[in-house]
Protein backbone atom coordinates (compact mmCIF):
# COMPACT_ATOMS: atom_id res chain seq x y z
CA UNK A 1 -14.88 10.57 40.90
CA UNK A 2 -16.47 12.71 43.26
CA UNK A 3 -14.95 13.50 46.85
CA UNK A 4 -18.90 12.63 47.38
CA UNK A 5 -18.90 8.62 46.16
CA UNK A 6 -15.86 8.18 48.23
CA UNK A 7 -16.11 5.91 50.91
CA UNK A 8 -14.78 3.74 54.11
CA UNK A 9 -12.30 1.40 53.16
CA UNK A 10 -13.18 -2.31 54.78
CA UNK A 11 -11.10 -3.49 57.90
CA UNK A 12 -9.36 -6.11 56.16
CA UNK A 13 -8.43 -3.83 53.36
CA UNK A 14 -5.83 -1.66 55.47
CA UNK A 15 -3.29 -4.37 55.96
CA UNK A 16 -2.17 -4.36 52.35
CA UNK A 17 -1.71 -1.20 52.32
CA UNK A 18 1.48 0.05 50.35
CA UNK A 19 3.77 3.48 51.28
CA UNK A 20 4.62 3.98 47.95
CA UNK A 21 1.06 4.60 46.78
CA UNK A 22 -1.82 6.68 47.11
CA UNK A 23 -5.09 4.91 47.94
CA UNK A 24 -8.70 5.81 47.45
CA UNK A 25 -11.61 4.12 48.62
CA UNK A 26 -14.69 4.52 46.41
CA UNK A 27 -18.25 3.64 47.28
CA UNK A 28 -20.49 2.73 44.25
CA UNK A 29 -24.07 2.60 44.74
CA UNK A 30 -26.43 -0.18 43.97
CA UNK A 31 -28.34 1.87 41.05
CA UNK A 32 -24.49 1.83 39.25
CA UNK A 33 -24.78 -0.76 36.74
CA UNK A 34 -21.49 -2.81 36.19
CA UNK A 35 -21.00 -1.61 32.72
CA UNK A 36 -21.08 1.88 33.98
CA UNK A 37 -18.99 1.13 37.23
CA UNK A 38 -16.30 -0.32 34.57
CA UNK A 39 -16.31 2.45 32.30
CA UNK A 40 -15.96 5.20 35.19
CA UNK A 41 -13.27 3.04 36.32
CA UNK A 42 -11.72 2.81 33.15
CA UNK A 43 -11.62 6.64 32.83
CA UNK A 44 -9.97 7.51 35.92
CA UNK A 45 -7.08 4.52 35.36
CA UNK A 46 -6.99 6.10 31.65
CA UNK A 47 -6.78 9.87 32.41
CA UNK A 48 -5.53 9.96 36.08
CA UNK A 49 -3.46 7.07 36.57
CA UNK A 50 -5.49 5.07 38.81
CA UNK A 51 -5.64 1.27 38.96
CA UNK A 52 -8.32 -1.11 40.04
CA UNK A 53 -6.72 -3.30 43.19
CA UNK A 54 -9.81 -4.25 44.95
CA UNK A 55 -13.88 -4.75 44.58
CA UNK A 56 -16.39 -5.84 47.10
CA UNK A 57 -19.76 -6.28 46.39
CA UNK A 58 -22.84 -6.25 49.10
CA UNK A 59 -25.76 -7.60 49.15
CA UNK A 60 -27.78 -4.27 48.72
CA UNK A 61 -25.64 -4.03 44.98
CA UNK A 62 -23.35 -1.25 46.46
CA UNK A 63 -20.00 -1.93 45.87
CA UNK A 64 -16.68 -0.76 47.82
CA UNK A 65 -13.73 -0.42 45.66
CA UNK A 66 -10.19 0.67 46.43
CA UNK A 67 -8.10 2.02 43.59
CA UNK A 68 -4.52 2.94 43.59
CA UNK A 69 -1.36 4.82 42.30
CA UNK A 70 2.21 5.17 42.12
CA UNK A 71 3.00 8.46 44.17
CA UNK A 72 5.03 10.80 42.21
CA UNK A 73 8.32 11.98 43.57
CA UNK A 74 8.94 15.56 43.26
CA UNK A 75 12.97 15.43 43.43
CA UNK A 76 13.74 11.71 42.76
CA UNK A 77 17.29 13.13 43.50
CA UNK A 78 16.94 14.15 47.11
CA UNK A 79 16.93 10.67 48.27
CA UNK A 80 19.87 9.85 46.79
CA UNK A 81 23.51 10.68 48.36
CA UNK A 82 25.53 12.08 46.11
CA UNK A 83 29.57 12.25 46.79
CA UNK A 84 32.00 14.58 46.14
């Protein structure tokens, strides 16, 4: 998705946020139609490794949606202490 259709993330939403992943508010516009809001969705969850945590839909037909991933550790053993 675009760095464009991103958007705010809603007040409530930044409680549950999560250290170990990497969140990104989207903002769909009302002229999206749900099959092709699902379909983007599915594509980014398919090819980069996003998943769908959260949808709100207003009254104008714009949606806010917050999707989510694991982050990726670069040397999973430089958190571990290793002995002699």
């Amino acid at each position: 998705m675009s760095r464009a259709s991103r958007g705010r993330m809603p007040a409530a939403w930044e409680a549950d946020l999560s250290d170990e992943y990497e969140w990104i508010p989207l903002r769909l516009p009302p002229d999206v139609t749900r099959l092709t809001a699902s379909t983007r969705l599915s594509i980014e969850a398919a090819y980069r490794g996003w998943e769908l945590t959260k949808v709100r839909l207003y009254s104008d037909g714009s949606r806010r949606v917050l999707l989510r991933r694991k982050k990726i550790r670069l040397n999973p053993l430089a958190d571990t202490v290793m002995g002699p």
